[in-house]
N, C-alpha and C. Protein backbone atom coordinates (compact mmCIF):
# COMPACT_ATOMS: atom_id res chain seq x y z
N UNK A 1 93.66 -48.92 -52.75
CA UNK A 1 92.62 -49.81 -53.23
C UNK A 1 93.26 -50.88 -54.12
N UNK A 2 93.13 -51.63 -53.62
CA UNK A 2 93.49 -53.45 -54.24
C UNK A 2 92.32 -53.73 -55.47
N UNK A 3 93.25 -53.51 -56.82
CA UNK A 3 92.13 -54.43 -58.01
C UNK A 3 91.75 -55.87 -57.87
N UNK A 4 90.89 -55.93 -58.20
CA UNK A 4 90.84 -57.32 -58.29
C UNK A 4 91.11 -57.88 -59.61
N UNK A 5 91.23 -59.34 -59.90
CA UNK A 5 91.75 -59.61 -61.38
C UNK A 5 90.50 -60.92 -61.58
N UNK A 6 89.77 -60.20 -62.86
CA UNK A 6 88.75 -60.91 -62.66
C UNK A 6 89.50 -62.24 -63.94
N UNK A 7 89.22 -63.29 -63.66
CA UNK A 7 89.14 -64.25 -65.02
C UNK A 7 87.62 -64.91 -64.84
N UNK A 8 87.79 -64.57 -66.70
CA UNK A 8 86.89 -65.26 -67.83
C UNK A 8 87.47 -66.18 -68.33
N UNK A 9 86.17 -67.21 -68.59
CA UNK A 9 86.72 -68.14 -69.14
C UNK A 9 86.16 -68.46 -70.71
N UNK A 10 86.69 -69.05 -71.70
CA UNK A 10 85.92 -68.89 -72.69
C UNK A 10 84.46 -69.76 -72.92
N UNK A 11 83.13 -69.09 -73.12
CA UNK A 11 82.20 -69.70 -73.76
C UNK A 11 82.00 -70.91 -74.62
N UNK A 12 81.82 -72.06 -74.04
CA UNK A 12 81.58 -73.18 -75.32
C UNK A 12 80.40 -73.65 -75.35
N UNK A 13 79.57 -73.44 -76.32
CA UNK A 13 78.03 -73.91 -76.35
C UNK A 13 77.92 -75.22 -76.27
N UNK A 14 79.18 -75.72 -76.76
CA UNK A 14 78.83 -77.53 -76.81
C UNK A 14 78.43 -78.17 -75.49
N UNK A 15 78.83 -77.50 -74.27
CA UNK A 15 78.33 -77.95 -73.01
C UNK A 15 77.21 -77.81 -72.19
N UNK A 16 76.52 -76.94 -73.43
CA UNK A 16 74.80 -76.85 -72.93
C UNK A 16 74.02 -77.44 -73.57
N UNK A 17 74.46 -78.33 -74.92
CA UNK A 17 73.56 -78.87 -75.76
C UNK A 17 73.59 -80.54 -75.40
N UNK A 18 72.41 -80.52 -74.74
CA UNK A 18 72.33 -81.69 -73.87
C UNK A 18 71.06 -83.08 -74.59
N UNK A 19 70.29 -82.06 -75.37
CA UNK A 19 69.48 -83.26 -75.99
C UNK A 19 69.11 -82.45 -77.46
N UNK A 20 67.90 -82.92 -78.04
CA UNK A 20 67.69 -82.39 -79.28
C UNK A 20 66.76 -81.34 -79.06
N UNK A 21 66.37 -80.81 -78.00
CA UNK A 21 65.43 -79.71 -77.93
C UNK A 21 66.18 -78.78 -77.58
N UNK A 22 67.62 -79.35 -76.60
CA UNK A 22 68.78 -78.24 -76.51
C UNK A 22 69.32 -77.23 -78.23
N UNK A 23 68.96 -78.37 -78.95
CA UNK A 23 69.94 -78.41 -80.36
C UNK A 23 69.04 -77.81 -80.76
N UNK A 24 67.64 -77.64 -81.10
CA UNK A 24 66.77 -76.69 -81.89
C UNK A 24 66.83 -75.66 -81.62
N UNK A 25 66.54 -75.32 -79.99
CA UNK A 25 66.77 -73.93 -79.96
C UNK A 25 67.64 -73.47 -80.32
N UNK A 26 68.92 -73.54 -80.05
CA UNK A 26 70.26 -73.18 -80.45
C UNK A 26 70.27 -72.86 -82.12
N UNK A 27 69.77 -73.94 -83.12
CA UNK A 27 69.74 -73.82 -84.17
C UNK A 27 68.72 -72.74 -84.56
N UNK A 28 67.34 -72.25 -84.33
CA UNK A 28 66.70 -71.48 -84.02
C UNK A 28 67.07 -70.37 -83.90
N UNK A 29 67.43 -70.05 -82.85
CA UNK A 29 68.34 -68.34 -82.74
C UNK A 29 69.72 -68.15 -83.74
N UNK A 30 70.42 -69.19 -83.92
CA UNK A 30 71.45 -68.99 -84.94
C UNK A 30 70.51 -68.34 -86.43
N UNK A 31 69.32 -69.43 -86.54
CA UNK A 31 69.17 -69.03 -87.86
C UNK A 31 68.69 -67.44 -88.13
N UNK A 32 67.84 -67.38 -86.96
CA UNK A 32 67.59 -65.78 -86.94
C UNK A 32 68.62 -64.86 -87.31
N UNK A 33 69.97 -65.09 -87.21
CA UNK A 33 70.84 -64.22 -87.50
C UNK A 33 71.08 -63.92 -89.15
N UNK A 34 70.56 -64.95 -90.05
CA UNK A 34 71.03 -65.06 -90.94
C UNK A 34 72.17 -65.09 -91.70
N UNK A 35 73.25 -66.03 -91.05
CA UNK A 35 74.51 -65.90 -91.01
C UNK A 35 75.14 -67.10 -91.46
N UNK A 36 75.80 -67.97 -92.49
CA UNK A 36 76.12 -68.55 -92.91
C UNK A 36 77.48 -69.38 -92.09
N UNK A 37 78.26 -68.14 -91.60
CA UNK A 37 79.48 -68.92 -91.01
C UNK A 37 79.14 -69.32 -89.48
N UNK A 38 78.17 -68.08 -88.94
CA UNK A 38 77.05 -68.10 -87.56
C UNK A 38 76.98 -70.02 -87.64
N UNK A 39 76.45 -70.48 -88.84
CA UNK A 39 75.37 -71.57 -88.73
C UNK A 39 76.42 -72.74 -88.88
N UNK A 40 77.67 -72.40 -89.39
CA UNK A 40 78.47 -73.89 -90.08
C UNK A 40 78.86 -73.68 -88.57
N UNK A 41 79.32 -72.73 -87.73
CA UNK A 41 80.12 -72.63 -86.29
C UNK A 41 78.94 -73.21 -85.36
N UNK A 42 77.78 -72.89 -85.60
CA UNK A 42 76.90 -73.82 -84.72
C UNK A 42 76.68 -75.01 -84.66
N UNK A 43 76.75 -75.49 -85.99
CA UNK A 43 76.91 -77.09 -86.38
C UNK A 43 78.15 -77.67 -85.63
N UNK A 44 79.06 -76.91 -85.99
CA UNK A 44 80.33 -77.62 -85.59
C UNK A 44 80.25 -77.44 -83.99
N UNK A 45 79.44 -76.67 -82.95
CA UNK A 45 79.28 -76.91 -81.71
C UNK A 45 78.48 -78.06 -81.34
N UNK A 46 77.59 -78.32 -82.13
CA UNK A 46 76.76 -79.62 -82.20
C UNK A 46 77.23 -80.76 -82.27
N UNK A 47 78.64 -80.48 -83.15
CA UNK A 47 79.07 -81.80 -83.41
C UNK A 47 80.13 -82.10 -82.19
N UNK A 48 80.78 -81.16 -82.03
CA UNK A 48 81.64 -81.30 -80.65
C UNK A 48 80.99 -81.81 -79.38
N UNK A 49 79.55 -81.33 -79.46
CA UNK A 49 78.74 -81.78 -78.17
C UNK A 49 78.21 -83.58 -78.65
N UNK A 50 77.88 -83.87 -79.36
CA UNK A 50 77.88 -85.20 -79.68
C UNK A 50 79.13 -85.96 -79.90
N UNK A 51 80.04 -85.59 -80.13
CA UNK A 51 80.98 -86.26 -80.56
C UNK A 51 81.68 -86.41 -82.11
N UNK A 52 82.69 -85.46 -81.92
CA UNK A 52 82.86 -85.52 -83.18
C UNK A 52 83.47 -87.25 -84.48
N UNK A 53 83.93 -87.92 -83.54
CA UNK A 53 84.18 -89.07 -83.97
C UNK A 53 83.32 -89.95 -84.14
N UNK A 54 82.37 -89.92 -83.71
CA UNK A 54 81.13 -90.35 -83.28
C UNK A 54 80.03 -90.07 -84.97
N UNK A 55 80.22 -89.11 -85.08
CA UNK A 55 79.99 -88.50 -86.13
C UNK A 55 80.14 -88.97 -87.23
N UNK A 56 81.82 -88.85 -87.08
CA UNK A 56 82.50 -88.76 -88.42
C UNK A 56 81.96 -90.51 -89.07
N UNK A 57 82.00 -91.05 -87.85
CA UNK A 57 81.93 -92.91 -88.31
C UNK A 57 80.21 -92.75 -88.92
N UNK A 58 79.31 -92.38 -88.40
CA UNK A 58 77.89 -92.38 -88.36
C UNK A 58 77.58 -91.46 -89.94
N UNK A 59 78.28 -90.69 -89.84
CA UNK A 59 78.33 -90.31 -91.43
C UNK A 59 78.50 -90.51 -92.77
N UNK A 60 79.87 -91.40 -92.30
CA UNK A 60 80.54 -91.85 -93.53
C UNK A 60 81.71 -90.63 -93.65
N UNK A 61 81.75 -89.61 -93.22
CA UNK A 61 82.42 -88.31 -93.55
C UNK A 61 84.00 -88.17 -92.92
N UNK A 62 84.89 -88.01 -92.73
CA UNK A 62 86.51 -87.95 -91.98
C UNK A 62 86.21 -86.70 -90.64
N UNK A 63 86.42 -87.12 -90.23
CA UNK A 63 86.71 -86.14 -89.19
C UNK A 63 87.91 -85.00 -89.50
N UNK A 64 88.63 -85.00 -90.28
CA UNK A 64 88.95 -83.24 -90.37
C UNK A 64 88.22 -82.71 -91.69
N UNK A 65 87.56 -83.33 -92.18
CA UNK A 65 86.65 -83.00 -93.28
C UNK A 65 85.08 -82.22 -92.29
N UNK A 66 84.86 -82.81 -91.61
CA UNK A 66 83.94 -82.63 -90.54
C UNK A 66 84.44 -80.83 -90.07
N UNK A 67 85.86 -81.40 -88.96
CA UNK A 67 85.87 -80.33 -88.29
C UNK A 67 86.50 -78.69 -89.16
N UNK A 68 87.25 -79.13 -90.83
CA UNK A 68 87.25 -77.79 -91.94
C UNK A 68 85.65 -77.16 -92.19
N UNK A 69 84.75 -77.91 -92.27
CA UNK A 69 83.42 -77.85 -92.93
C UNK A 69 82.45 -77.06 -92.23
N UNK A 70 82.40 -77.25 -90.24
CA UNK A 70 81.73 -76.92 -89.75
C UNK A 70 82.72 -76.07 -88.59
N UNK A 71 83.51 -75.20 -89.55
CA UNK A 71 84.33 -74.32 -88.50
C UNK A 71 83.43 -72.78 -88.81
N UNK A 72 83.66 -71.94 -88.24
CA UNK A 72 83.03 -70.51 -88.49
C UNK A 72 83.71 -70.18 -89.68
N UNK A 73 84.28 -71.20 -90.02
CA UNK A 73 85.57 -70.06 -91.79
C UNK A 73 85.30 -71.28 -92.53
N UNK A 74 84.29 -72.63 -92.17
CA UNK A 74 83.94 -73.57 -93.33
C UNK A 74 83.15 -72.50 -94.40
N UNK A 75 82.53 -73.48 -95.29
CA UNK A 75 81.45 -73.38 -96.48
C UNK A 75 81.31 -74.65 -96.52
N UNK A 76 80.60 -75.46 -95.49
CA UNK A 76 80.01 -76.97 -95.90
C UNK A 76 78.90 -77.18 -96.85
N UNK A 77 79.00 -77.99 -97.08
CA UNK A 77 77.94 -78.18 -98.66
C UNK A 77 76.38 -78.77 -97.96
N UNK A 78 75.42 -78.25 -98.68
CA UNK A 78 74.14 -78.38 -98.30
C UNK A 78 73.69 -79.80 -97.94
N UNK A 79 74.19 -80.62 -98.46
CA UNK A 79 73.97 -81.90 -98.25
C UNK A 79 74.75 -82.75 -97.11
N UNK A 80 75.82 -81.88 -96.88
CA UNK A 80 76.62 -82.04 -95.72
C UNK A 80 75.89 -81.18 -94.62
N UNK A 81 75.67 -80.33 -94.38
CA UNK A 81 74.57 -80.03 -93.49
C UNK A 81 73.48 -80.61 -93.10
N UNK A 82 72.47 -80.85 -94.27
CA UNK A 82 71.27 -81.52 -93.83
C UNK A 82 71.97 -83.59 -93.42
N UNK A 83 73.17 -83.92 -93.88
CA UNK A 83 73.41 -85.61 -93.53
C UNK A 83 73.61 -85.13 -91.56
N UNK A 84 74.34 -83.92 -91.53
CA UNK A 84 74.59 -83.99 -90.04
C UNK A 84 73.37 -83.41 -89.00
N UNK A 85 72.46 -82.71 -89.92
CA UNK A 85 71.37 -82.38 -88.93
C UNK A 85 70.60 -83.88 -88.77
N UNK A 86 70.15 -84.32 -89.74
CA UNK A 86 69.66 -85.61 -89.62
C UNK A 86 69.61 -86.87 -88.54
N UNK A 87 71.66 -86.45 -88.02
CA UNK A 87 71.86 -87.14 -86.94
C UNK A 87 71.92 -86.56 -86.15
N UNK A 88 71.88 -85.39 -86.01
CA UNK A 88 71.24 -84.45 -84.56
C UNK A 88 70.09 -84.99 -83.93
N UNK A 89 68.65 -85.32 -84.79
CA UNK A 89 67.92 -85.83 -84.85
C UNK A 89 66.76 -84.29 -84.68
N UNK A 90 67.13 -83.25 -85.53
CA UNK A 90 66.58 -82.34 -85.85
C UNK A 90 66.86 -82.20 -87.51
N UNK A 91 65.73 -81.04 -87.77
CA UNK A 91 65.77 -80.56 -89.38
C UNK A 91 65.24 -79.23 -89.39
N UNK A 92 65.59 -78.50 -90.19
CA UNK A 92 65.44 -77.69 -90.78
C UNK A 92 64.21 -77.19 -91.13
N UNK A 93 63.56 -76.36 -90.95
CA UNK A 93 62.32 -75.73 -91.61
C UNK A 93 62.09 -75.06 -91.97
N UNK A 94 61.09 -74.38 -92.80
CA UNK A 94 61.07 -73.25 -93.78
C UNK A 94 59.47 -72.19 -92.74
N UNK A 95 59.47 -70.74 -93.46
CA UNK A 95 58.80 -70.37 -91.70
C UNK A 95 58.95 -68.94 -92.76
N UNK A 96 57.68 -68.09 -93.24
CA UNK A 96 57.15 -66.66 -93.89
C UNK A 96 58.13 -65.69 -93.11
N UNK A 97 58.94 -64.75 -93.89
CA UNK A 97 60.02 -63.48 -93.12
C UNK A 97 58.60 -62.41 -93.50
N UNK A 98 58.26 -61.79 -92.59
CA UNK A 98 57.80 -60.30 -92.40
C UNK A 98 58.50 -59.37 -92.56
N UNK A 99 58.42 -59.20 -93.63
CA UNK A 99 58.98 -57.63 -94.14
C UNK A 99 58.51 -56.46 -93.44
């Protein structure tokens, strides 16, 4: 019996986030996780799917300032979050946890 050799390839979300309703949901289920590095690594898929240079100019912000900030091992600053959701052309909302 002959194995077969399967290849995987790796997962990149940035190639499904195609408009801003792509980008909510995505942001949506991230937040459910309640996960801080979850959410800077989702950003930074957001930003890869828009363009990260693209970005960086539209921001005002550097692009490796960008891509340290919104890595899964950033801690981007709150205001750096909400300047780049802004140009997602999504935001953030607040929503009662059931205990």
């Amino acid at each position: 019996m002959t194995k077969k050799k399967i290849v995987v390839s790796e997962f990149d979300a940035s190639e499904f986030l195609k408009d801003e309703y792509d980008i909510a949901e995505y942001l949506s289920a991230v937040l459910e996780e309640n996960d801080p590095a979850l959410l800077a690594a989702a950003i930074g898929d957001i930003a890869k799917a828009k363009g990260m240079s693209r970005l960086a100019k539209e921001t005002g912000m550097s692009r490796t300032s960008l891509y340290k900030s919104l890595s899964g091992n950033g801690n981007p600053e709150l205001g750096t979050v909400m300047n780049v959701m802004r140009h997602f052309g999504v935001k953030l909302t607040a929503s009662v946890v059931r205990k």
